[in-house]
Protein backbone atom coordinates (compact mmCIF):
# COMPACT_ATOMS: atom_id res chain seq x y z
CA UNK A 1 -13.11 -8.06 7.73
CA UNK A 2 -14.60 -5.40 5.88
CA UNK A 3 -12.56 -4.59 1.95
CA UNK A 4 -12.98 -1.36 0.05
CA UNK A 5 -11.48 -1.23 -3.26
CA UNK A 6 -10.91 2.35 -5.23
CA UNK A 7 -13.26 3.69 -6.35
CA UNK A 8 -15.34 2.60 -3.79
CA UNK A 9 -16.54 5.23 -1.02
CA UNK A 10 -14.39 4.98 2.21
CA UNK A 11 -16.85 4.87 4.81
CA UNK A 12 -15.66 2.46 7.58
CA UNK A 13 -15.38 2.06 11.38
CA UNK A 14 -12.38 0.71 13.36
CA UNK A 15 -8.87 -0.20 11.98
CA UNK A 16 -8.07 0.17 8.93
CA UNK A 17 -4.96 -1.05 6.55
CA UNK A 18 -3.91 0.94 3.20
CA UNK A 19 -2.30 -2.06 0.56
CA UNK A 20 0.59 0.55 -1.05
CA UNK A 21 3.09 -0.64 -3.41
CA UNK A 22 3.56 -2.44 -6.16
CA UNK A 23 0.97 -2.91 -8.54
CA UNK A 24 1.81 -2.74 -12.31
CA UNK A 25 -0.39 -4.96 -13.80
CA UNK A 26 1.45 -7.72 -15.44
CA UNK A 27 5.00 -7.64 -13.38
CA UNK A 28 4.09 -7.10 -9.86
CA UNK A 29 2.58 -10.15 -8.05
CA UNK A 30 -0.66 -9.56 -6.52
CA UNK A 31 0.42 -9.54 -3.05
CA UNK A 32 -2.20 -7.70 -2.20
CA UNK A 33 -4.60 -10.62 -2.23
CA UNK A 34 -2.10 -12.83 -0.43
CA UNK A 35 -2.08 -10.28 2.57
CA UNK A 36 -6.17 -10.04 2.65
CA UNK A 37 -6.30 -13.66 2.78
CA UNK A 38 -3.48 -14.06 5.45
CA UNK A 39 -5.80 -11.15 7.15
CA UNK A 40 -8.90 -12.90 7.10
CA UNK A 41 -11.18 -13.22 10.29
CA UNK A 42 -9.23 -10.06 11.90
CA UNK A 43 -11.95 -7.21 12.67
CA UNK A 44 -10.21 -4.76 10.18
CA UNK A 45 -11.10 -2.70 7.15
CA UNK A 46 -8.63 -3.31 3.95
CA UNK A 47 -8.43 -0.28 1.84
CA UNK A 48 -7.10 -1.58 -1.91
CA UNK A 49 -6.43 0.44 -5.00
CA UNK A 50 -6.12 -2.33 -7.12
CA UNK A 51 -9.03 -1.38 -9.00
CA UNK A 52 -10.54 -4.11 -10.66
CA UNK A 53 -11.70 -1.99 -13.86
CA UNK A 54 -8.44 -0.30 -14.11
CA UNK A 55 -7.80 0.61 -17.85
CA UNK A 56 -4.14 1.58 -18.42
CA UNK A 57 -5.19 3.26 -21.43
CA UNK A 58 -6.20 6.54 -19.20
CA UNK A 59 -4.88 9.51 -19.59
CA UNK A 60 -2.78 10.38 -16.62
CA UNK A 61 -4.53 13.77 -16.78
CA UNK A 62 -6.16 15.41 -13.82
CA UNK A 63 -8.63 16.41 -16.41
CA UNK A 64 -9.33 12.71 -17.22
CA UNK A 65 -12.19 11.71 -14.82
CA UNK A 66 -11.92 8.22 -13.67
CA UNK A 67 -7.85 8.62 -13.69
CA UNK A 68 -8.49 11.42 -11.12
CA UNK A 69 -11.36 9.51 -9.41
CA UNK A 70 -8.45 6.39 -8.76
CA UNK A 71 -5.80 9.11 -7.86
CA UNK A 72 -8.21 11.52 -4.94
CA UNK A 73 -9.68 8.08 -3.92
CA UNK A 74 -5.87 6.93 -3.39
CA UNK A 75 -4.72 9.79 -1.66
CA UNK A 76 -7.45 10.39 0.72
CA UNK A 77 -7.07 6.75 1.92
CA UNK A 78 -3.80 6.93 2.55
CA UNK A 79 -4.68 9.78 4.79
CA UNK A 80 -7.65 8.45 6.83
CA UNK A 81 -6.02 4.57 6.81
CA UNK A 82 -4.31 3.86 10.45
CA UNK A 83 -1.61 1.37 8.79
CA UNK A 84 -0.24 1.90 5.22
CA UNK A 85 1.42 -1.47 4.57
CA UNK A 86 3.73 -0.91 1.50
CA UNK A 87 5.33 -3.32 -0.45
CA UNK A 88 8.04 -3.02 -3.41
CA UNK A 89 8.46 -5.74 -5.56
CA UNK A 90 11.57 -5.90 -7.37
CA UNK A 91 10.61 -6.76 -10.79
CA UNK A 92 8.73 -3.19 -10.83
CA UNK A 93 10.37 0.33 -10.76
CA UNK A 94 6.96 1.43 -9.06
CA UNK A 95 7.62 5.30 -9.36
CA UNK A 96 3.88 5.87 -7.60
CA UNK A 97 4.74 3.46 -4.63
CA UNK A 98 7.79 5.85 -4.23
CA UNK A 99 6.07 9.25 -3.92
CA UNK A 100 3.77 7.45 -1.25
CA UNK A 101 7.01 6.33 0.70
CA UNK A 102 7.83 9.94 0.52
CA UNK A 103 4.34 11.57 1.56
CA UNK A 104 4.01 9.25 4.45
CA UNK A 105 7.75 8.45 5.65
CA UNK A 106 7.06 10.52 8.75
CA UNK A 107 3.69 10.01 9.46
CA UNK A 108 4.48 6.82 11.94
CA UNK A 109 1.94 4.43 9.92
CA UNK A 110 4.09 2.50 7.55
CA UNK A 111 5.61 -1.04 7.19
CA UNK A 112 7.54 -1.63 4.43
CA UNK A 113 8.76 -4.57 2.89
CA UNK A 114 11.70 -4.09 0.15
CA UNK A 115 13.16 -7.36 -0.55
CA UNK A 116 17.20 -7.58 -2.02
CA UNK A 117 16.62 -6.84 -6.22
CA UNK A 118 14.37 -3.81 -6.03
CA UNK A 119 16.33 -0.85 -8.41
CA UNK A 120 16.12 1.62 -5.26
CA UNK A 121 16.59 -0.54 -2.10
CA UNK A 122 18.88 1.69 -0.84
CA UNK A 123 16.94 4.82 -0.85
CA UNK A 124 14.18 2.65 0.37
CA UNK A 125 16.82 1.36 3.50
CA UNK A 126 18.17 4.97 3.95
CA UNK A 127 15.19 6.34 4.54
CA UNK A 128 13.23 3.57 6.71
CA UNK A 129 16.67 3.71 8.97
CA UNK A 130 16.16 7.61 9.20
CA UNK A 131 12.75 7.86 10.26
CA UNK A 132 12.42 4.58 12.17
CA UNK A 133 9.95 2.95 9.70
CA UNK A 134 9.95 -1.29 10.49
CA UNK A 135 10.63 -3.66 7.60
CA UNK A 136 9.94 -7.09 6.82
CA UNK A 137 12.65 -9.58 5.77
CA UNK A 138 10.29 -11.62 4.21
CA UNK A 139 6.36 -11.78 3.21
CA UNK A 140 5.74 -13.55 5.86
CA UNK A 141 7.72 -10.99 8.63
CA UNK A 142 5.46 -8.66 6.74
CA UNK A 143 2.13 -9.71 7.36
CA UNK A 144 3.19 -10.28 11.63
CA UNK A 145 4.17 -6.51 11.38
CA UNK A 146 1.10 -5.59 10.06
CA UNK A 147 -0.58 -7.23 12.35
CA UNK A 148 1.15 -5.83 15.46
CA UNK A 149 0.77 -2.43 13.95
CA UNK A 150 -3.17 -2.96 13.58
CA UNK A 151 -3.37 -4.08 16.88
CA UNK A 152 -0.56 -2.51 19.17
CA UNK A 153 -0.47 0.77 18.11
């Protein structure tokens, strides 16, 4: 298993597996480290933006260099990923996580897992329901659809 982290360059070969969602430092769980280690030993590339120098101080400016940096490196992994595995948690609002549902609902690459509390479940449901997008019932649902998507599709 091979892990990139923003800003890190994306140069990989083979599957790879976007960690969207929840991140706000502080409320959201890092579930991103429970799915890497659930992951481990699979022949897979693991594209995280949880930066580990993140400063929440930064402008959100496309002027303001390393905010930019975290946002192109971001975007351009969601494009070249082959899974986006996005998670909401629901003691987060997760506005970014949202607009990444939205640019990649119809792309056939995500699974989703919105557990019962998150504010907009139900945009979340509508949506996935619409545009056939699998969800998880649980973590644990979530990493086996990951997996099946890594390797199945």
């Amino acid at each position: 298993m091979k892990i990139i982290k923003a800003p890190e360059p994306l140069v990989f070969n083979g599957r790879s597996l976007f960690l969207a969602g929840s991140i706000e430092m502080g409320k959201a769980v890092n579930w991103q480290e429970q799915v890497t280690k659930k992951l481990k030993g699979n022949n897979i590339t693991i594209l995280n933006p949880r930066r580990d120098d993140w400063d929440s101080s930064w402008e959100q400016s496309i002027h303001n260099r390393k905010f930019n940096e975290q946002v192109t490196w971001e975007l351009r992994a969601l494009e070249k990923c082959d899974i986006i595995a996005l998670y909401f948690d629901p003691k987060t609002k997760s506005p970014i996580s949202l607009l990444e549902f939205g640019l990649f609902a119809k792309a056939e690459k995500l699974v989703v897992f919105c557990p019962k509390g998150f504010w907009r479940k139900g945009n979340v449901d509508m949506v996935c329901a619409m545009y056939g997008i699998h969800q998880a019932k649980s973590m644990k649902e979530f990493i086996t659809l990951i997996k099946y998507y890594l390797y199945l599709k």
